[in-house]
C-alpha atoms as a PDB file:
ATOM      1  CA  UNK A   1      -4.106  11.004 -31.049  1.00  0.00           C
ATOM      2  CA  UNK A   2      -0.537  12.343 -32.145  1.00  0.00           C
ATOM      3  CA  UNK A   3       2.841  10.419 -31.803  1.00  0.00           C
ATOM      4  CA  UNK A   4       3.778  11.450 -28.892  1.00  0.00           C
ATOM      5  CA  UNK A   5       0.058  10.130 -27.006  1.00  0.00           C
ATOM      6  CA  UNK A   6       0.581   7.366 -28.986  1.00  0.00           C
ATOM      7  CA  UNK A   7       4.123   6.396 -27.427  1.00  0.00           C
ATOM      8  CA  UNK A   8       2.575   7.074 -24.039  1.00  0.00           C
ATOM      9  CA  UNK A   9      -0.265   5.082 -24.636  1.00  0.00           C
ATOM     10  CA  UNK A  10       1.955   1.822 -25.243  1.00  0.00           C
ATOM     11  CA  UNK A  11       4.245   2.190 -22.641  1.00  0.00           C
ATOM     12  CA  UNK A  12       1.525   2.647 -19.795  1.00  0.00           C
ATOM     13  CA  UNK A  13       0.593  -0.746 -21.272  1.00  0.00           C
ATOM     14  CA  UNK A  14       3.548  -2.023 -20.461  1.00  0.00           C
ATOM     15  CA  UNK A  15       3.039  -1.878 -16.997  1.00  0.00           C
ATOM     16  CA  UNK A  16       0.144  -4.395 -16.235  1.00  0.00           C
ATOM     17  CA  UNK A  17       1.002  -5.217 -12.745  1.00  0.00           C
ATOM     18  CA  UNK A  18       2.386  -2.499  -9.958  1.00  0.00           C
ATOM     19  CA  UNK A  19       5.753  -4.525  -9.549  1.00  0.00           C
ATOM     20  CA  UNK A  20       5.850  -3.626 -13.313  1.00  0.00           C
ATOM     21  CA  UNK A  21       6.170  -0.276 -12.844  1.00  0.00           C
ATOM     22  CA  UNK A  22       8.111  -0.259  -9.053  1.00  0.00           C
ATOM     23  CA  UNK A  23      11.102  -2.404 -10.816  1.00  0.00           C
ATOM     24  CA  UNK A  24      11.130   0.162 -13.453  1.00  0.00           C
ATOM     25  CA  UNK A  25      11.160   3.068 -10.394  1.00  0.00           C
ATOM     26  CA  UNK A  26      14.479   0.654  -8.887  1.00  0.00           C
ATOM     27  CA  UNK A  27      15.831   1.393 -12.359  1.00  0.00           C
ATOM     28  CA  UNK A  28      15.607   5.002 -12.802  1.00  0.00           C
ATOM     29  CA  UNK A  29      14.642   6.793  -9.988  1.00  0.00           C
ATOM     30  CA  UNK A  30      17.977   7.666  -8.773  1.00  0.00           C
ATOM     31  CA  UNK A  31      16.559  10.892  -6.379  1.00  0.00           C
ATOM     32  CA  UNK A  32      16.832  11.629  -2.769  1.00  0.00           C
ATOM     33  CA  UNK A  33      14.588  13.372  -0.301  1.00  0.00           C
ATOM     34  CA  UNK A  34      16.156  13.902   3.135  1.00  0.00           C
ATOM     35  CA  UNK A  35      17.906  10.075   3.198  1.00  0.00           C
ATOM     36  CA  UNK A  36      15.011   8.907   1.333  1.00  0.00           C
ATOM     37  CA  UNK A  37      15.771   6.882  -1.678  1.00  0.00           C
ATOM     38  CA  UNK A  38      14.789   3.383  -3.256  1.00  0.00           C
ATOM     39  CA  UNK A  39      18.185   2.125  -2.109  1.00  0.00           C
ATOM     40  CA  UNK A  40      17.733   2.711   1.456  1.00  0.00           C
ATOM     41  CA  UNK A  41      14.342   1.728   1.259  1.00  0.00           C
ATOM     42  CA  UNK A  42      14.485  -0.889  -0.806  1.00  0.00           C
ATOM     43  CA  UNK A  43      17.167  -2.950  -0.933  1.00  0.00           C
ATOM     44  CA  UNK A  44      16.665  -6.416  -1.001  1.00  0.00           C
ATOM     45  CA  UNK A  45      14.500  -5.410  -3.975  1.00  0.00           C
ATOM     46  CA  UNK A  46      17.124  -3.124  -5.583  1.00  0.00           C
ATOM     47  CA  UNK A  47      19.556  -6.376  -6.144  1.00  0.00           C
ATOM     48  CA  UNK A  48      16.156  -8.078  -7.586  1.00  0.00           C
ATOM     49  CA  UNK A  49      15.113  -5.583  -9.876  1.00  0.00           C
ATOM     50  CA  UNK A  50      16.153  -7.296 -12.785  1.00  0.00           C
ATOM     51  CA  UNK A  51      14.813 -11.055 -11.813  1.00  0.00           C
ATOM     52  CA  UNK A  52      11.804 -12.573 -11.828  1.00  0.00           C
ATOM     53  CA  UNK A  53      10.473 -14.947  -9.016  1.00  0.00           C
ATOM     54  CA  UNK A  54       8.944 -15.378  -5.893  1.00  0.00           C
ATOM     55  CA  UNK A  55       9.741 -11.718  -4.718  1.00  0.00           C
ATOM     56  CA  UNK A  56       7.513 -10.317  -7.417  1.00  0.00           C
ATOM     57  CA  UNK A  57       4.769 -12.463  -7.002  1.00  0.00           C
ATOM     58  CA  UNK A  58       4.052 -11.794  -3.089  1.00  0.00           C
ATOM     59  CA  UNK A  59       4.842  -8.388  -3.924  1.00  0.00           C
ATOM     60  CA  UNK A  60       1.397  -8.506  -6.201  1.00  0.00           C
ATOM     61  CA  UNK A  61      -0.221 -10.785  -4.588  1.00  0.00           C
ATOM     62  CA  UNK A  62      -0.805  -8.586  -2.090  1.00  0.00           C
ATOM     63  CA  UNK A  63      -2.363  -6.290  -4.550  1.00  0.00           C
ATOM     64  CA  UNK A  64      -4.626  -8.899  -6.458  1.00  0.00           C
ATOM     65  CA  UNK A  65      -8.053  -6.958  -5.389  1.00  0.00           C
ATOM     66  CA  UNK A  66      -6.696  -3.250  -5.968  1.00  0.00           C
ATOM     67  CA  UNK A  67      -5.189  -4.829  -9.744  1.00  0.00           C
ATOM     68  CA  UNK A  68      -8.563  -6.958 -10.811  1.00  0.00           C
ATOM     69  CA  UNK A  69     -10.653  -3.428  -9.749  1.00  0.00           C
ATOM     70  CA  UNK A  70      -8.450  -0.635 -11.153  1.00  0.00           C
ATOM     71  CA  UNK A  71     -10.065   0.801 -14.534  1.00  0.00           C
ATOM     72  CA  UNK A  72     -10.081   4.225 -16.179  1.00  0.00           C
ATOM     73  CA  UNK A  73     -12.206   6.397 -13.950  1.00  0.00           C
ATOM     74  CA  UNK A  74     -11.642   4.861 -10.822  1.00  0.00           C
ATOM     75  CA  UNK A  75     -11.651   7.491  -7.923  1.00  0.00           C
ATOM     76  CA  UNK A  76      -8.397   5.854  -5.588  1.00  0.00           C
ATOM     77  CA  UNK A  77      -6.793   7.300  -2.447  1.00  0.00           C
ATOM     78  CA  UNK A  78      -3.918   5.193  -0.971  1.00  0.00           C
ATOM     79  CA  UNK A  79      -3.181   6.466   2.891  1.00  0.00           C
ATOM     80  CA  UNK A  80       0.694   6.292   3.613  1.00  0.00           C
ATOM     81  CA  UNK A  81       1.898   6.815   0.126  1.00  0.00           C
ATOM     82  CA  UNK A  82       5.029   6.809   0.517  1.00  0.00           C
ATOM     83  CA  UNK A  83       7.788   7.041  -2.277  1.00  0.00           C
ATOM     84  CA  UNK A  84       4.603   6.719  -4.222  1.00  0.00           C
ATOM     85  CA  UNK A  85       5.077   4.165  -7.154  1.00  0.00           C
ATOM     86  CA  UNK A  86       1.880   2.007  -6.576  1.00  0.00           C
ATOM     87  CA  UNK A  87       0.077   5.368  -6.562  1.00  0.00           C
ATOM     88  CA  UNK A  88       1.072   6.128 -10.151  1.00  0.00           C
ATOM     89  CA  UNK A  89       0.213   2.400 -11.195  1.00  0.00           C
ATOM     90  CA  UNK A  90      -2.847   3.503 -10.380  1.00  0.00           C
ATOM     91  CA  UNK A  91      -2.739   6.448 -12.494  1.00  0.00           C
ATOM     92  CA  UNK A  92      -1.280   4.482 -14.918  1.00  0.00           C
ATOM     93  CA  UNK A  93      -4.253   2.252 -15.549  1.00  0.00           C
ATOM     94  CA  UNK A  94      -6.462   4.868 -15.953  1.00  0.00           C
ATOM     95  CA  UNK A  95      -7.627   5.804 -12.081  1.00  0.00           C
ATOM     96  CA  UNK A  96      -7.887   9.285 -10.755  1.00  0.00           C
ATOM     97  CA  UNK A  97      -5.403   8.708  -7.759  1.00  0.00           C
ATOM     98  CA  UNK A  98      -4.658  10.765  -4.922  1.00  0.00           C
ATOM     99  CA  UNK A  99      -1.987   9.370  -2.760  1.00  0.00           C
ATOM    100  CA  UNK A 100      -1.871  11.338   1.134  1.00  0.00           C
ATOM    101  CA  UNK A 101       1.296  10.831   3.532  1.00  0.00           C
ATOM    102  CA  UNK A 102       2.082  12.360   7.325  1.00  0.00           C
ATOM    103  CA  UNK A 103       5.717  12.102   6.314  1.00  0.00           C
ATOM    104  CA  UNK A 104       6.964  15.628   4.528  1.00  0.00           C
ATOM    105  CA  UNK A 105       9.867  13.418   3.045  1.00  0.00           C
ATOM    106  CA  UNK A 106       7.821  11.052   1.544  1.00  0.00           C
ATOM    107  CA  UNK A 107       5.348  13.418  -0.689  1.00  0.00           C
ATOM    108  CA  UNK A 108       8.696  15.030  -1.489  1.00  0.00           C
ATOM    109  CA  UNK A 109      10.221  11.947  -2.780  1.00  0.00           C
ATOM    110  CA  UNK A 110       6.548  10.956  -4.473  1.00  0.00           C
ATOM    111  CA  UNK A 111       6.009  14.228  -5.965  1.00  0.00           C
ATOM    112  CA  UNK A 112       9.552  14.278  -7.763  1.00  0.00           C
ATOM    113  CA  UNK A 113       8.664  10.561  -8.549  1.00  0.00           C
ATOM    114  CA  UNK A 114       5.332  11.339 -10.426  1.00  0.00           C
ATOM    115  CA  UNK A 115       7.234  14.311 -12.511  1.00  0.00           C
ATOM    116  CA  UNK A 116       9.903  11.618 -13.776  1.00  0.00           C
ATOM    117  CA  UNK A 117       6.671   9.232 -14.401  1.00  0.00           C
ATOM    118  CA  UNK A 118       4.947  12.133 -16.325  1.00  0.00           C
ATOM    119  CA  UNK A 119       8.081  13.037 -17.949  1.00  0.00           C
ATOM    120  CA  UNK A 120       9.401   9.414 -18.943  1.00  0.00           C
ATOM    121  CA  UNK A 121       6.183   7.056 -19.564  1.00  0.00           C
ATOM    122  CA  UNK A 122       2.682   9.164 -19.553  1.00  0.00           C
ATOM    123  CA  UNK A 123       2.417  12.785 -19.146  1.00  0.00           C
ATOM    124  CA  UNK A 124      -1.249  12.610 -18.806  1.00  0.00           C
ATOM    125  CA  UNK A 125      -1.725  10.818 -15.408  1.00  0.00           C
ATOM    126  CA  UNK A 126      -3.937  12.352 -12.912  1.00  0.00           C
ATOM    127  CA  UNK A 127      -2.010  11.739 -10.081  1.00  0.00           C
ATOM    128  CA  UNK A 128      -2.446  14.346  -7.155  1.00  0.00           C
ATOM    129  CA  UNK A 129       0.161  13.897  -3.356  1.00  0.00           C
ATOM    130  CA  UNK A 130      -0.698  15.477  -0.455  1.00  0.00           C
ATOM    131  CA  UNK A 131       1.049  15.780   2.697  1.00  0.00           C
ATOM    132  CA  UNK A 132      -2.042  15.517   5.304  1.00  0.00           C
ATOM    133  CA  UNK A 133      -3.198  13.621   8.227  1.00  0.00           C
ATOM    134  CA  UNK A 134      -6.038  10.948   6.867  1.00  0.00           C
ATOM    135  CA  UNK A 135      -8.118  12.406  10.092  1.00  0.00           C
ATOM    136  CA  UNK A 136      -7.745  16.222   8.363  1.00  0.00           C
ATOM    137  CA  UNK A 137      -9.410  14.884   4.930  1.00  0.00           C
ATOM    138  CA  UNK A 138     -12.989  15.971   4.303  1.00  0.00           C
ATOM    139  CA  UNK A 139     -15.368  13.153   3.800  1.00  0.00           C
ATOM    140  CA  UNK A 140     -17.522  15.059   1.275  1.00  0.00           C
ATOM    141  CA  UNK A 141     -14.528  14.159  -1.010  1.00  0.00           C
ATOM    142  CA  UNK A 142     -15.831  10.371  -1.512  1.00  0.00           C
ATOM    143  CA  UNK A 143     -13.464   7.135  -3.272  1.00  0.00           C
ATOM    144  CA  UNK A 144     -14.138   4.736  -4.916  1.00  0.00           C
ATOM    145  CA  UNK A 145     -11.102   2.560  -3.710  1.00  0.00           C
ATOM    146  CA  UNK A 146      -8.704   2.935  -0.633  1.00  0.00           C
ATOM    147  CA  UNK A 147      -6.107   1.216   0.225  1.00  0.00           C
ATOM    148  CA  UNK A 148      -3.074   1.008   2.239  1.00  0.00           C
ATOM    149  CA  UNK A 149       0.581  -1.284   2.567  1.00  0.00           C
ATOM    150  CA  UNK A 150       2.014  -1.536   5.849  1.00  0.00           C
ATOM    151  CA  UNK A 151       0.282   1.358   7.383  1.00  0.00           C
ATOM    152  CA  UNK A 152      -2.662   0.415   9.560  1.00  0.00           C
ATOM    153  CA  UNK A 153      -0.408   0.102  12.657  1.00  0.00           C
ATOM    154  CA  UNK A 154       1.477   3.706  12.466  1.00  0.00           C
ATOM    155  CA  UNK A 155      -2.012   5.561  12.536  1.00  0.00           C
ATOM    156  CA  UNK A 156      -3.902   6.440  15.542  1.00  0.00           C
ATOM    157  CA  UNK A 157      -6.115   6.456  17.473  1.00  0.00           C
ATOM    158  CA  UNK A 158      -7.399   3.313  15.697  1.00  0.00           C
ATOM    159  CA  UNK A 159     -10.988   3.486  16.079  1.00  0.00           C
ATOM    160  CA  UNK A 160     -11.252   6.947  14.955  1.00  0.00           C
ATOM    161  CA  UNK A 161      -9.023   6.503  12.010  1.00  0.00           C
ATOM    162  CA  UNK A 162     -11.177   3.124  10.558  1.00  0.00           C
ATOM    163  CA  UNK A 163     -14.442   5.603  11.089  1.00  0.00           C
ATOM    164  CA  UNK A 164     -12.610   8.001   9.051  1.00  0.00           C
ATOM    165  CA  UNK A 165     -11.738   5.492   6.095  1.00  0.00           C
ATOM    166  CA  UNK A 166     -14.879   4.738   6.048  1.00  0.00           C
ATOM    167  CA  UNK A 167     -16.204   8.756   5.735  1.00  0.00           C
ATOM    168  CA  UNK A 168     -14.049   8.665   2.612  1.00  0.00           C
ATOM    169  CA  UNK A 169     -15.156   5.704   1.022  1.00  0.00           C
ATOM    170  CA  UNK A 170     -18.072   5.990  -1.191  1.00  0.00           C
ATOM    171  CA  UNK A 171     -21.367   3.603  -0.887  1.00  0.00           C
ATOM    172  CA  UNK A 172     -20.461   0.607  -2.795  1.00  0.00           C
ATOM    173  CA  UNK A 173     -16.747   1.037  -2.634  1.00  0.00           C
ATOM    174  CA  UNK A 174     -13.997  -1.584  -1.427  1.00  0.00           C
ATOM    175  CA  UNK A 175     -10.880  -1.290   0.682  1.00  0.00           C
ATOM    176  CA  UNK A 176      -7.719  -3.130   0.704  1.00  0.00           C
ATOM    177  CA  UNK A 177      -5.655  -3.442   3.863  1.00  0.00           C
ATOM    178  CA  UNK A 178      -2.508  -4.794   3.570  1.00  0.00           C
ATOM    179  CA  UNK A 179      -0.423  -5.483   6.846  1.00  0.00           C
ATOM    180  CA  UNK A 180       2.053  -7.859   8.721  1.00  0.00           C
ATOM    181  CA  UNK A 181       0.648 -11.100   9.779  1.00  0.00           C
ATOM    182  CA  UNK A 182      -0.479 -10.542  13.748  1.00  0.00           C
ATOM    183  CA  UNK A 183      -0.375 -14.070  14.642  1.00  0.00           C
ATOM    184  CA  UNK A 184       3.594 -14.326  13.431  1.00  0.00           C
ATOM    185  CA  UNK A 185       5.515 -14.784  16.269  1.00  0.00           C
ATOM    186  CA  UNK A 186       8.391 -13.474  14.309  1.00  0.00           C
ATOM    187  CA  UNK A 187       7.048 -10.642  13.999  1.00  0.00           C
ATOM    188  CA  UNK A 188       5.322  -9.619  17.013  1.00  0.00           C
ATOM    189  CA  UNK A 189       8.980 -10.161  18.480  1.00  0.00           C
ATOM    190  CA  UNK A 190      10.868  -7.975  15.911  1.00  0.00           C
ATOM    191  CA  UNK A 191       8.118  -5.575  16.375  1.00  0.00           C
ATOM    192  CA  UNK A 192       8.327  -5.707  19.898  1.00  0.00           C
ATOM    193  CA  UNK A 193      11.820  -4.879  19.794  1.00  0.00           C
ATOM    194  CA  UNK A 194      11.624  -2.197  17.606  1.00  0.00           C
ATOM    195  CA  UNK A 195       8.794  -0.183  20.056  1.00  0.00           C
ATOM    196  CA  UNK A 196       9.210  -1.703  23.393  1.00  0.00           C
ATOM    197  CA  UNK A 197       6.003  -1.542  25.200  1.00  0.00           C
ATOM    198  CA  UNK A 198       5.384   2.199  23.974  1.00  0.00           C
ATOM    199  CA  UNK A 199       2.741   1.592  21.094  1.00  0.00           C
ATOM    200  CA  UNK A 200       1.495   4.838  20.618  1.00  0.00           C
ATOM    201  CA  UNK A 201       4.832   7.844  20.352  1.00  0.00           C
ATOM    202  CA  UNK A 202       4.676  11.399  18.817  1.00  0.00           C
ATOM    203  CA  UNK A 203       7.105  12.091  15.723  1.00  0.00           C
ATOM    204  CA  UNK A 204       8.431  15.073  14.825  1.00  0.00           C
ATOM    205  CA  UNK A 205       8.260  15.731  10.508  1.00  0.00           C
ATOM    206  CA  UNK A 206      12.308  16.441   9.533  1.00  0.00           C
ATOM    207  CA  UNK A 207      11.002  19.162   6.864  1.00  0.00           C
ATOM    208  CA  UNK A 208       8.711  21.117   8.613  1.00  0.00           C
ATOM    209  CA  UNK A 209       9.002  20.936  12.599  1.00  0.00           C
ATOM    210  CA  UNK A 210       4.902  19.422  12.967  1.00  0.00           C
ATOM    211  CA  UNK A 211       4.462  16.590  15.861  1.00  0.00           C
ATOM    212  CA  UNK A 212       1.638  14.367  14.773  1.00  0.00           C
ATOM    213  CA  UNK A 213       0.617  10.615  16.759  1.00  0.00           C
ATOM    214  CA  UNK A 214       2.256   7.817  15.501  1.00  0.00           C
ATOM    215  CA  UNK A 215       1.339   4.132  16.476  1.00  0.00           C
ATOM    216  CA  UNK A 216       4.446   2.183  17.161  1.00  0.00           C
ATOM    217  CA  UNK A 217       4.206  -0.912  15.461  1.00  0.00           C
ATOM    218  CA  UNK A 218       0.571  -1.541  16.565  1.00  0.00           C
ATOM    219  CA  UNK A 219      -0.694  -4.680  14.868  1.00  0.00           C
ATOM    220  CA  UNK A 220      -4.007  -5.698  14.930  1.00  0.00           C
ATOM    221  CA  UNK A 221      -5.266  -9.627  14.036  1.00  0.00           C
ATOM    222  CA  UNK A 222      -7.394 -10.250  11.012  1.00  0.00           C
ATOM    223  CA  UNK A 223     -10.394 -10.926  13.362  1.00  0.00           C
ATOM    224  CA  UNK A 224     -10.145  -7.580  14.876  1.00  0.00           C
ATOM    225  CA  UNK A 225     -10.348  -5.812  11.496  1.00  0.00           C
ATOM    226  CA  UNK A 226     -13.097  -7.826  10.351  1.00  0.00           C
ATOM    227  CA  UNK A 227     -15.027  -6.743  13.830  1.00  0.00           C
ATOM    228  CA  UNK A 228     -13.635  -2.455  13.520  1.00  0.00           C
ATOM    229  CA  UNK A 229     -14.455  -2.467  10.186  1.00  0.00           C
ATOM    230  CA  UNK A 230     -18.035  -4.156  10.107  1.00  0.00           C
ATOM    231  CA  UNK A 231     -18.522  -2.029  13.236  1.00  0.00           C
ATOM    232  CA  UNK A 232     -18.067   1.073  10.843  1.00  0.00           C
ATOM    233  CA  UNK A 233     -20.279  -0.589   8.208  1.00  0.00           C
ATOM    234  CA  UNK A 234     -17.871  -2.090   5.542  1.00  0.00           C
ATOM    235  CA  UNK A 235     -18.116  -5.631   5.491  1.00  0.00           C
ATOM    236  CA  UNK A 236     -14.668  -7.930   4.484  1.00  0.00           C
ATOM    237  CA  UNK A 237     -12.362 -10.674   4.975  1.00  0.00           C
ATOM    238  CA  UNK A 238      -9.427 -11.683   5.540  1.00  0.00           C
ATOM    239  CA  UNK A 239      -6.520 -13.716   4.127  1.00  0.00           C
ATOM    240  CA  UNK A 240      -2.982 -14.930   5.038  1.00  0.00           C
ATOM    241  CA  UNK A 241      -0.566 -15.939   3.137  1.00  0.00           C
ATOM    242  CA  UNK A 242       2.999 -15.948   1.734  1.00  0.00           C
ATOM    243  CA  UNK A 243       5.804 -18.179   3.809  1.00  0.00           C
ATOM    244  CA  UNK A 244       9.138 -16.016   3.066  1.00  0.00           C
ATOM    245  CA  UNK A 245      10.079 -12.649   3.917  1.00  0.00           C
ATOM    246  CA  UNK A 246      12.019 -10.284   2.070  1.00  0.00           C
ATOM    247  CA  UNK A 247      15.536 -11.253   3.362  1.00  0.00           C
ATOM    248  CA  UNK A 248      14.820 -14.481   1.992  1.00  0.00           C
ATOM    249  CA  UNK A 249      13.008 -14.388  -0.991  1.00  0.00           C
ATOM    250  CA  UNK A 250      16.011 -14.160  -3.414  1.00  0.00           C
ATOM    251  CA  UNK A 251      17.247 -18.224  -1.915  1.00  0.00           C
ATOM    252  CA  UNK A 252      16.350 -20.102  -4.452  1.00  0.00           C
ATOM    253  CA  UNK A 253      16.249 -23.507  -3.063  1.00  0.00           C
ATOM    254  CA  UNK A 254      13.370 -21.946  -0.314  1.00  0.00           C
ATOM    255  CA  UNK A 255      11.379 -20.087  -2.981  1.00  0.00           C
ATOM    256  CA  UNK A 256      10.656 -23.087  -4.866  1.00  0.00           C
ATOM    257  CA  UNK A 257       9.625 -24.780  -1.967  1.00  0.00           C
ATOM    258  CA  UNK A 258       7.707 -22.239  -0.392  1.00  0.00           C
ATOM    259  CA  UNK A 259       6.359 -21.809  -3.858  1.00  0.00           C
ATOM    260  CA  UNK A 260       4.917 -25.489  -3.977  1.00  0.00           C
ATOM    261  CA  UNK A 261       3.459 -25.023  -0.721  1.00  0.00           C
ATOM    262  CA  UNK A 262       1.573 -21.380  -1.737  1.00  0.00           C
ATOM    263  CA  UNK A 263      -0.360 -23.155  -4.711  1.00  0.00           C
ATOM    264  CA  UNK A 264      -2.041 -25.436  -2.990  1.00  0.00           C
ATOM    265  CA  UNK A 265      -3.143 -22.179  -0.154  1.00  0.00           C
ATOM    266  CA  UNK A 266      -1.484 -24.248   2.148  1.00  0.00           C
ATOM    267  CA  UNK A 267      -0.055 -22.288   4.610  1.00  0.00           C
ATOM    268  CA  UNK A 268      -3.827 -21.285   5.570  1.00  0.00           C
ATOM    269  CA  UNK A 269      -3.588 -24.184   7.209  1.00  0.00           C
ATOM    270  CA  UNK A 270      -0.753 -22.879  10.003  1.00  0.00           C
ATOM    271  CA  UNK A 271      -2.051 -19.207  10.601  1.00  0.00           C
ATOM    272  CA  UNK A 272       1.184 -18.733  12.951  1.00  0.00           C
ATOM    273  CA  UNK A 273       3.478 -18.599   9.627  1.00  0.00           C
ATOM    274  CA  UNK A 274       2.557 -16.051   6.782  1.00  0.00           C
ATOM    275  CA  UNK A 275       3.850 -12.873   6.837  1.00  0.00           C
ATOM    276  CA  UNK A 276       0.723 -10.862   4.943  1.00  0.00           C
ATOM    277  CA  UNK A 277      -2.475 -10.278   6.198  1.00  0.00           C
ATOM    278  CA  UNK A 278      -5.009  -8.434   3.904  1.00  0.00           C
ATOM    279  CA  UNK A 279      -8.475  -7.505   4.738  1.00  0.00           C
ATOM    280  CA  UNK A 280     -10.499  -6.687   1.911  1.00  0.00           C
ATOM    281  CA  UNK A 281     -13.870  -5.140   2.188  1.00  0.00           C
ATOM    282  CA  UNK A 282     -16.933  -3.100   0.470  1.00  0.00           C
ATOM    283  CA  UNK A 283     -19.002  -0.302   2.011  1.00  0.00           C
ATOM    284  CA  UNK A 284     -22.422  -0.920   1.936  1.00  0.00           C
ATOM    285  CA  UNK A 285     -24.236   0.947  -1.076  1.00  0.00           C
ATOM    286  CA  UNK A 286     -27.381   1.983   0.954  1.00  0.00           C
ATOM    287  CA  UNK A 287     -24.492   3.224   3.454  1.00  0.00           C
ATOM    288  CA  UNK A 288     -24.718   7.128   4.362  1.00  0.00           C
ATOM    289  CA  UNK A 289     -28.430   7.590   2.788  1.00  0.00           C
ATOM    290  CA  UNK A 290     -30.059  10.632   4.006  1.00  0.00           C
ATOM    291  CA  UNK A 291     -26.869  11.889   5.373  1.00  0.00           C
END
């Protein structure tokens, strides 16, 4: 190993957790593809880039399965990409990560995201964006590890697209989903005000002109993925947690207490207040045999 691998080596160490490496993205990545840029996207976490605290902790607690199973080798897709930085984590670690989003702006942004990665920390990550429907992916292309932020509820139609997941995922395999609590009633009214009573719309892409289906804020409970998924033969579970949202995360004098609370799993115990819901789940290793 030269210098150079050497340097890169280190500083891919550097990034143990994937709010490691999206603070570092808040830093530097200064680009913008058609309006889309970490400070438009980001910004409650823009003005917290350089703290630590409760926002960073939720922010990978979320993750804790995809982080304690990520290893050199790993096969990873992540559906709904987006600007793309928890995809390179991924890459970072030593996965082979392919990162697919409906949204022509958003592979844009990721793609010139992953060159400043390559160009900046590790040139050698095998990171590959694609801007595809989930439903157009061919399931002879199996993973080892799929996962998804805030995503579930924008694709459609949902049985179809939790059959497809589970084309892609290889026997064995596990799947993170990681969406807004259902049973919030602070969110099922901002959602609710956001879409109306329309929860399934057509968008059109800004880049390219192509209408795909887009659910509109379509939640489901952690029950009903437990029951879809099982039905498709991954079996999971769920959990619920973290008290604060984003817009007030950086109060101090709520953190701590909502901190306090958190360690001792406590707001299990009221399953109308967490904001996160995360199903996590592994495909059954006898699953497509003979197929």
């Amino acid at each position: 190993m030269d210098g150079g691998q050497q340097d890169q080596s280190a500083q891919s160490r550097e990034f143990a957790k994937p709010s490691d490496l999206f603070r570092w993205c808040l830093r530097h990545a200064t680009h913008d593809v058609h309006g889309i840029n970490y400070r438009t996207c980001f910004a409650e976490y823009v003005g917290a880039a350089q703290a630590d605290g409760y926002l960073w902790r939720q922010y990978d607690r979320r993750l804790e399965s995809l982080i304690a199973a990520v290893r050199p080798g790993l096969k990873v897709l992540e559906v709904g990409c987006g600007l793309g930085h928890d995809l390179c984590w991924t890459a970072l670690r030593g996965a082979t990560s392919v990162g697919i989003d409906i949204k022509s702006e958003m592979t844009g942004f990721a793609e010139q995201l992953l060159a400043l990665v390559r160009r900046e920390i590790d040139a050698t990550i095998a990171v590959d964006i694609r801007h595809t429907n989930l439903m157009a992916m061919d399931p002879a292309e199996q993973f080892d590890f799929i996962y998804m932020k805030d995503t579930l509820h924008h694709l459609e139609p949902r049985a179809e697209v939790i059959d497809k997941l589970a084309s892609l995922l290889a026997p064995g395999g596990h799947i993170l989903i990681v969406e807004p609590n259902a049973w919030n009633p602070l969110i099922q009214f901002q959602m609710f005000r956001i879409r109306g009573f329309k929860t399934v719309i057509r968008k059109t892409d800004v880049a390219t002109g192509e209408e795909f289906v887009y659910g509109n804020e379509r939640l489901l409970t952690g029950g009903t993925m437990i029951r879809l998924f099982r039905h498709a033969g991954i079996s999971g579970s769920t959990r619920s947690f973290r008290l604060l949202p984003t817009r007030l995360s950086g109060r101090s004098g709520l953190a701590r207490v909502a901190s306090r609370i958190e360690a001792r799993r406590l707001e299990r115990l009221v399953p109308l207040l967490p904001v996160h819901t995360v199903f996590f789940g592994r495909k059954d290793r006898l699953a497509g045999a003979g197929q």
